[in-house]
N, C-alpha and C. Protein backbone atom coordinates (compact mmCIF):
# COMPACT_ATOMS: atom_id res chain seq x y z
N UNK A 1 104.00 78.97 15.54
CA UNK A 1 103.98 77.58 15.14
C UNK A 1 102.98 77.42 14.00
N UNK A 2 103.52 76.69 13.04
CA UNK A 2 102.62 76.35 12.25
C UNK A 2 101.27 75.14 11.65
N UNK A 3 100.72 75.44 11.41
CA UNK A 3 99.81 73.75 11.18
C UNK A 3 100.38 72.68 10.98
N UNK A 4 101.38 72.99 10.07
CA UNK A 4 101.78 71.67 9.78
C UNK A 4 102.66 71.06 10.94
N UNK A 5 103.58 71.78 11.39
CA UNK A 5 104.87 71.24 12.77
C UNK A 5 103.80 70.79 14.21
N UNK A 6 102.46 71.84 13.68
CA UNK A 6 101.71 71.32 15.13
C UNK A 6 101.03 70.06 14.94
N UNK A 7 100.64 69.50 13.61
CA UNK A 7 100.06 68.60 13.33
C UNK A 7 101.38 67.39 14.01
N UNK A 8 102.31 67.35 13.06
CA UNK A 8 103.54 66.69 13.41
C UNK A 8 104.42 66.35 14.78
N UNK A 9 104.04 67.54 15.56
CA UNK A 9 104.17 67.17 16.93
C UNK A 9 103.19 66.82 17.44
N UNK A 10 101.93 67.05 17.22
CA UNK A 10 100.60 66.12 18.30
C UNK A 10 100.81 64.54 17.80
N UNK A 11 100.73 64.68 16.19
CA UNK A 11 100.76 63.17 15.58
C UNK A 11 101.78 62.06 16.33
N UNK A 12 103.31 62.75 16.42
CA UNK A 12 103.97 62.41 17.18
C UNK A 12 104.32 62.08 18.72
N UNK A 13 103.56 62.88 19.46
CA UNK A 13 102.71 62.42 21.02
C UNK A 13 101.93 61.56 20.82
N UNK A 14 100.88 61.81 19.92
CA UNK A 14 100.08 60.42 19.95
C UNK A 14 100.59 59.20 19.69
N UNK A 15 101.25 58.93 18.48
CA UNK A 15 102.04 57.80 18.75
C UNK A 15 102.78 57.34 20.27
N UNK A 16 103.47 58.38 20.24
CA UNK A 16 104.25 58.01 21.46
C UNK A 16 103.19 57.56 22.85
N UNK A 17 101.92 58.14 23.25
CA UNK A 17 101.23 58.08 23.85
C UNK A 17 100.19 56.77 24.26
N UNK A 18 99.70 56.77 22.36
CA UNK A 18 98.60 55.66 22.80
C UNK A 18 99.30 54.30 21.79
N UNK A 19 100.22 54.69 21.13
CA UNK A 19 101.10 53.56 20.76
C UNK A 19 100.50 53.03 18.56
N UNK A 20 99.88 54.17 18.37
CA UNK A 20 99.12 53.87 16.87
C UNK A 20 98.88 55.28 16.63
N UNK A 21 98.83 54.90 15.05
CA UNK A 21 98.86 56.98 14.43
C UNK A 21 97.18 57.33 14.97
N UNK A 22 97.47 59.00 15.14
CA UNK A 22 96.48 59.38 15.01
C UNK A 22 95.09 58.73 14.06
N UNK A 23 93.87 58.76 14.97
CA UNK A 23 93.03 57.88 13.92
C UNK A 23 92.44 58.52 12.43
N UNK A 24 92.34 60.02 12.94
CA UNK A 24 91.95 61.01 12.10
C UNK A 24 92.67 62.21 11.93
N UNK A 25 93.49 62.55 10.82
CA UNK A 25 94.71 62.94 10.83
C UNK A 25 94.58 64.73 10.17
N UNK A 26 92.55 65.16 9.94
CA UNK A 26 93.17 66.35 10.30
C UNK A 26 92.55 67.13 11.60
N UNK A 27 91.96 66.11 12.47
CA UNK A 27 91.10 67.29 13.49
C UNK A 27 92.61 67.07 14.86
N UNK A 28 93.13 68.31 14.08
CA UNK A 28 94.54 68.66 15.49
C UNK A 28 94.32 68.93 16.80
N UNK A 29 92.75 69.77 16.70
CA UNK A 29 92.78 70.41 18.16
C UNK A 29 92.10 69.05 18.98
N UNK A 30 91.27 68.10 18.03
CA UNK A 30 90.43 66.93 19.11
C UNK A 30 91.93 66.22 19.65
N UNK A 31 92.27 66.10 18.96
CA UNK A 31 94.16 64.86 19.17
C UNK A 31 94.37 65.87 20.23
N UNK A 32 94.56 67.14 20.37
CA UNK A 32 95.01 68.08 21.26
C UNK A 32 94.30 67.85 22.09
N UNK A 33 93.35 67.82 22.43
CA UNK A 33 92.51 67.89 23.94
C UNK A 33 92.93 66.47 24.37
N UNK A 34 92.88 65.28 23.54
CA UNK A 34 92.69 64.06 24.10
C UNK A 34 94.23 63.89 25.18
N UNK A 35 95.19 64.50 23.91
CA UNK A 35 96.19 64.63 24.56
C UNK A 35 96.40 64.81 25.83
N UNK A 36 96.26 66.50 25.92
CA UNK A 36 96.23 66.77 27.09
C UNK A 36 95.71 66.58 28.50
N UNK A 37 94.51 65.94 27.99
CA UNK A 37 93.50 64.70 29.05
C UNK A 37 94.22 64.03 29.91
N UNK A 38 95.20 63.29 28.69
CA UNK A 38 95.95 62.16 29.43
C UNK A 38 96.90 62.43 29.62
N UNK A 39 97.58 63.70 29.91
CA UNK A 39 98.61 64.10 30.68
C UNK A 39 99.92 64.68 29.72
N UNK A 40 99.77 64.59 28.53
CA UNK A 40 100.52 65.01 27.78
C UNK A 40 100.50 66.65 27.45
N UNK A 41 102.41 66.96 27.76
CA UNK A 41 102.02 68.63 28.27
C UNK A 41 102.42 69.21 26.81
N UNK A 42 101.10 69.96 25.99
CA UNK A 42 101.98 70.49 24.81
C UNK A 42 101.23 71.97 25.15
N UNK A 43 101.45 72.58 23.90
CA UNK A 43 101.66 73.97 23.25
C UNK A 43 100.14 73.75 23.06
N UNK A 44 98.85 75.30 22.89
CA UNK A 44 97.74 74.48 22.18
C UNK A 44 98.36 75.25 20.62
N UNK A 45 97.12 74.08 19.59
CA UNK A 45 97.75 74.54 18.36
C UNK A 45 97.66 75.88 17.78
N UNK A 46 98.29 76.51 16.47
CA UNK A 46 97.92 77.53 16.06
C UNK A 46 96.77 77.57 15.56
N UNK A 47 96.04 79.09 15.19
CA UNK A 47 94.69 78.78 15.04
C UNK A 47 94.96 78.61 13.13
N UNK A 48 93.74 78.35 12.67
CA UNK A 48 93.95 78.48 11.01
C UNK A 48 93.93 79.24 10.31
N UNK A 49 94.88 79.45 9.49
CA UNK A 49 94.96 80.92 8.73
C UNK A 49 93.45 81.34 8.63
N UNK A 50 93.51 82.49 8.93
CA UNK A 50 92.13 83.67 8.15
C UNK A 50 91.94 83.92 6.18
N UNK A 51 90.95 82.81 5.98
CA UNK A 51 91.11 83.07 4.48
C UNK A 51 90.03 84.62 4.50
N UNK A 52 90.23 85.14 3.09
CA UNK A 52 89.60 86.55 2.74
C UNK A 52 87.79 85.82 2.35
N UNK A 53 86.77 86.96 2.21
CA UNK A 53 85.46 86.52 2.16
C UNK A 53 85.52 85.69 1.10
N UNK A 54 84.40 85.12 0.48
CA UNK A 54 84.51 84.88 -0.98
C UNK A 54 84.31 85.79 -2.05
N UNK A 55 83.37 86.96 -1.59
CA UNK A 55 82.85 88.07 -2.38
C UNK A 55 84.69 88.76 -2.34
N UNK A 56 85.13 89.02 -1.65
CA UNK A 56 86.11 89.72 -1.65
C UNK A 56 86.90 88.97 -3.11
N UNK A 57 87.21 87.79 -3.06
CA UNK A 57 88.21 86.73 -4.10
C UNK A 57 87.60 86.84 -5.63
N UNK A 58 86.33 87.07 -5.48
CA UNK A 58 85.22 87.53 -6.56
C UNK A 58 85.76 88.58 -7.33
N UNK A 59 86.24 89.75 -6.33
CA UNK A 59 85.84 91.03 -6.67
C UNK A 59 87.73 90.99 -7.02
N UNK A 60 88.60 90.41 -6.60
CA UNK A 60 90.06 90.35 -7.33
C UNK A 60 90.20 89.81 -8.06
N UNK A 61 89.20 88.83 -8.79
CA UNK A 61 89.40 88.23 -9.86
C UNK A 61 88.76 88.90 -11.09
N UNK A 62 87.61 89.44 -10.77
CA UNK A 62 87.16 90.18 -11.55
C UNK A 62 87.68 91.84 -12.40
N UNK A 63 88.93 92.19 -11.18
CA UNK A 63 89.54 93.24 -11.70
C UNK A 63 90.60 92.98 -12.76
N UNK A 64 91.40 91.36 -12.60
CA UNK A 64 92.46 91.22 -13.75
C UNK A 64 91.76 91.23 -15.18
């Protein structure tokens, strides 16, 4: 699953749930816990891609 479909399905429980959009539309996993608090059965989300170090992005830019 991806961030975005998981965002889109919690966003979408929440509506359905507490009846108004999510209040803060990017912390997925807090919407996720609250969720699940109140009885709503989901998936937990995916975690967030693994970006590379910065020294690493340094050191590929520096080779072109």
């Amino acid at each position: 699953m991806t961030e975005t479909s998981d965002f889109e399905m919690i966003a979408a429980a929440w509506l359905e749930r507490f009846g108004s959009p999510m209040p803060v539309a990017g912390e997925i996993e807090l919407a996720w816990r609250i969720l699940k608090e109140s009885g709503v059965d989901l998936p937990p989300p995916a975690p967030p891609p693994l970006s590379p170090p910065e020294n690493v992005q340094d050191d590929l830019a520096s080779e072109d």
